[in-house]
N, C-alpha and C. Protein backbone atom coordinates (compact mmCIF):
# COMPACT_ATOMS: atom_id res chain seq x y z
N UNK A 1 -5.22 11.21 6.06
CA UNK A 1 -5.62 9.82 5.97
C UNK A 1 -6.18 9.57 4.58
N UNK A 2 -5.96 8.18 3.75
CA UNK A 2 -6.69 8.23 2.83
C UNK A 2 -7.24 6.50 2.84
N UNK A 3 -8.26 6.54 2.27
CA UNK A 3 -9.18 5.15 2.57
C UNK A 3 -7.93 4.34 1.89
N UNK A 4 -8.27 3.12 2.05
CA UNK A 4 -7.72 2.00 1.94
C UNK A 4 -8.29 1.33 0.37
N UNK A 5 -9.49 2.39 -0.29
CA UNK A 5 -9.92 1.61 -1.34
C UNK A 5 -9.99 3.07 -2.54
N UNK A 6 -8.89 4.28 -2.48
CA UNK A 6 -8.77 4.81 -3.26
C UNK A 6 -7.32 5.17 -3.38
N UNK A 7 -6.68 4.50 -3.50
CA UNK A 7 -5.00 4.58 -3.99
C UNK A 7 -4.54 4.67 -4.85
N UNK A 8 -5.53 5.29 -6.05
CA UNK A 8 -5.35 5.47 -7.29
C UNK A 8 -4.60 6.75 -7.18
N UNK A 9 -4.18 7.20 -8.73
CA UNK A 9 -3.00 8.51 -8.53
C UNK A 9 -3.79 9.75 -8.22
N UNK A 10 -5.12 10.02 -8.39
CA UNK A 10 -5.86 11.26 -8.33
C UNK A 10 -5.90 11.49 -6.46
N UNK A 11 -6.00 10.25 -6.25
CA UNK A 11 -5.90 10.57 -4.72
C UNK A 11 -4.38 10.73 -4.53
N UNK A 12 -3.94 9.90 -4.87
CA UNK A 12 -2.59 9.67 -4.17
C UNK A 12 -1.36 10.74 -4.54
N UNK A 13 -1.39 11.19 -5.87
CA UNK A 13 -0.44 12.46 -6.29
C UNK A 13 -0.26 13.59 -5.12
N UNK A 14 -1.50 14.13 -5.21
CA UNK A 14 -1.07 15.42 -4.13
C UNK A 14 -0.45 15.04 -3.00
N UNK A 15 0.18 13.72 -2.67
CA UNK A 15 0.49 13.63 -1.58
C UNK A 15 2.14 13.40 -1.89
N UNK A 16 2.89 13.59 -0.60
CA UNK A 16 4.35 13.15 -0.90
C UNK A 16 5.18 11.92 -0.29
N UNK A 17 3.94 11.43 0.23
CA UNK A 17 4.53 10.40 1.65
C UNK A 17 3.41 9.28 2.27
N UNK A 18 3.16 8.25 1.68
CA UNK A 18 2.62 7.33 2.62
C UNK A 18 2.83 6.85 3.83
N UNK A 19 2.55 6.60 5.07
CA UNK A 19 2.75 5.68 6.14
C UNK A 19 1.89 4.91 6.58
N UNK A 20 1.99 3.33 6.25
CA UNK A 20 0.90 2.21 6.46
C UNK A 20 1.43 1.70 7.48
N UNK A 21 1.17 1.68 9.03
CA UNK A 21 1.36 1.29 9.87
C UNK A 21 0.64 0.06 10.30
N UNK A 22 1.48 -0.81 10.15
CA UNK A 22 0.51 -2.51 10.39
C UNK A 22 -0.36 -2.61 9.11
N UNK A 23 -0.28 -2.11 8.23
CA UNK A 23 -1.42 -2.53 7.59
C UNK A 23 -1.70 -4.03 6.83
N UNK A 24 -1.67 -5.12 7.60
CA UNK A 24 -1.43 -6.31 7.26
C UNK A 24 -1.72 -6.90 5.93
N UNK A 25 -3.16 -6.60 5.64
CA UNK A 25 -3.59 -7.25 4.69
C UNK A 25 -4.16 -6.08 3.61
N UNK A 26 -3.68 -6.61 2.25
CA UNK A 26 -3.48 -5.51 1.69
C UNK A 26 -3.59 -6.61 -0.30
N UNK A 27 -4.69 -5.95 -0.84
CA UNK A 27 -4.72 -6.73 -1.87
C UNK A 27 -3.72 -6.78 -3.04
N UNK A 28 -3.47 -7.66 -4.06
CA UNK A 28 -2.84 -7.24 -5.51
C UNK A 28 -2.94 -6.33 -5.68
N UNK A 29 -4.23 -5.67 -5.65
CA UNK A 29 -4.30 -4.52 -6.79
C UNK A 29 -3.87 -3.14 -5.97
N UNK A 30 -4.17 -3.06 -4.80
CA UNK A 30 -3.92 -2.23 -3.77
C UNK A 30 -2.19 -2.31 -3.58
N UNK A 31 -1.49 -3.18 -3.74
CA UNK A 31 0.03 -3.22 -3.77
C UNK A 31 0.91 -2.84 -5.13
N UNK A 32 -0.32 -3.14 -6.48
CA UNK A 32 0.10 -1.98 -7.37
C UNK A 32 0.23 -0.75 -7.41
N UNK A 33 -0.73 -0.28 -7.08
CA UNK A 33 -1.21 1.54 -6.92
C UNK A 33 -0.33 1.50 -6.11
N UNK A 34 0.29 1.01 -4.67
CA UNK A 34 1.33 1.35 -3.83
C UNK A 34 2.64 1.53 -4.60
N UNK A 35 2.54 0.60 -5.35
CA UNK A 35 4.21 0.53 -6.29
C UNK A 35 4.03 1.69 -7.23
N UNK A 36 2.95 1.67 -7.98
CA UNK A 36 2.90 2.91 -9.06
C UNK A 36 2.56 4.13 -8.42
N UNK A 37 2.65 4.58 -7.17
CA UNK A 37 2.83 5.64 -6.27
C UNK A 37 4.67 6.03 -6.29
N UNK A 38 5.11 4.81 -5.70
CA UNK A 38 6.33 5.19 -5.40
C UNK A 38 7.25 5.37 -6.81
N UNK A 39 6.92 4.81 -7.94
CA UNK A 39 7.33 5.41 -9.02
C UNK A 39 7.10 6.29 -9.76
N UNK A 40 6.32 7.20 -8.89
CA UNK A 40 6.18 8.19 -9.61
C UNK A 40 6.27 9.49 -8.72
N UNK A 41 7.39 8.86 -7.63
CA UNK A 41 8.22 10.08 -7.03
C UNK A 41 7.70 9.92 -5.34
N UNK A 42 6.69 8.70 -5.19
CA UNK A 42 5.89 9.19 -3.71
C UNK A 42 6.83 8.21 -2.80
N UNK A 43 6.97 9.15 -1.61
CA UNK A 43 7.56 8.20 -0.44
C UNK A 43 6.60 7.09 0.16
N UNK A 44 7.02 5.99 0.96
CA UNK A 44 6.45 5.38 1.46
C UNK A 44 7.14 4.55 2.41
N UNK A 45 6.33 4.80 3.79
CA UNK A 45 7.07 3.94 4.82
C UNK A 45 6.01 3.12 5.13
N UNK A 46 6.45 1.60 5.44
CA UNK A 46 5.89 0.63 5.73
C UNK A 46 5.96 -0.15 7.01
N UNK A 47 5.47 -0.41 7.82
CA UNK A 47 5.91 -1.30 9.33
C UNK A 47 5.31 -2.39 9.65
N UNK A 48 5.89 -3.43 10.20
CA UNK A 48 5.60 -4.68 10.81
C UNK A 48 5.36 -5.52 9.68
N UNK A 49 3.87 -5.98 9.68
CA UNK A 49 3.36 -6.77 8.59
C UNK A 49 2.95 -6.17 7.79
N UNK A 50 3.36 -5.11 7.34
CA UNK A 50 2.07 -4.52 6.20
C UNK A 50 2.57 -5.41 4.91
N UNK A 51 1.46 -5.68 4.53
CA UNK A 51 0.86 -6.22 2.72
C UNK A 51 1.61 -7.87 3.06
N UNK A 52 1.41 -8.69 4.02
CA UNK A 52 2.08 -10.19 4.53
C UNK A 52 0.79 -10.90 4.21
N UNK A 53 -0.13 -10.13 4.21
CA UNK A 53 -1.30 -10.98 3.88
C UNK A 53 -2.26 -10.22 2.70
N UNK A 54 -3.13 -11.19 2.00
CA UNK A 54 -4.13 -10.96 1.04
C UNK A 54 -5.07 -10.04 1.62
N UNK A 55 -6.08 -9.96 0.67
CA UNK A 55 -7.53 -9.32 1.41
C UNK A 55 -8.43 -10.47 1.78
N UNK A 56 -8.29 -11.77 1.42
CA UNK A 56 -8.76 -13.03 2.30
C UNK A 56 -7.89 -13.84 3.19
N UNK A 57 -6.87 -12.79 4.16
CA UNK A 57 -5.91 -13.11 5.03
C UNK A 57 -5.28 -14.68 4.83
N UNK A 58 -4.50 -15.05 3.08
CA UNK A 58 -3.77 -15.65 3.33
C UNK A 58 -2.79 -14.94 3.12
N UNK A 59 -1.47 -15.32 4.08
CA UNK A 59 0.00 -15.35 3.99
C UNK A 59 0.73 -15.09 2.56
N UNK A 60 1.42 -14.05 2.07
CA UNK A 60 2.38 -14.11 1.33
C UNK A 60 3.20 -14.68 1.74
N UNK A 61 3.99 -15.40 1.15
CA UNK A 61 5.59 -16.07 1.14
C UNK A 61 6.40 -14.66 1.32
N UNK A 62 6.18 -13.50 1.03
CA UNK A 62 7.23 -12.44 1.39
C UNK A 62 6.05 -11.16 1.31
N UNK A 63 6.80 -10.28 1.89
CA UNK A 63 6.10 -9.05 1.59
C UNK A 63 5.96 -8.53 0.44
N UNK A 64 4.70 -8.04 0.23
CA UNK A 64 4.40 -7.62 -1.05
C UNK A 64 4.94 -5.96 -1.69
């Protein structure tokens, strides 16, 4: 498991595989570190709503 507020690469490198299950709301900056994870080799599976909403639960127009 890793918190929701350290997704930076020191956490996130040693790993090979994310899975955010529902994780609805999910900030800018938290959907960067997700992207600059997966470019730099990390898997990531995502389900339902994850990142559909902000961290002040408004609605994206699409998934982030």
């Amino acid at each position: 498991m890793v918190h929701d507020r350290l997704l930076d690469a020191t956490h996130l490198d040693p790993l090979k595989t994310l899975i955010l299950p529902n994780i609805a709301a999910l900030s800018d900056a938290q959907c960067t570190q997700l992207r600059a994870f997966v470019q730099r080799g990390g898997g990531l599976v995502a389900t339902y709503e994850t990142s559909l909403y902000n961290e002040w639960g408004t609605q994206r127009k699409t998934l982030a």
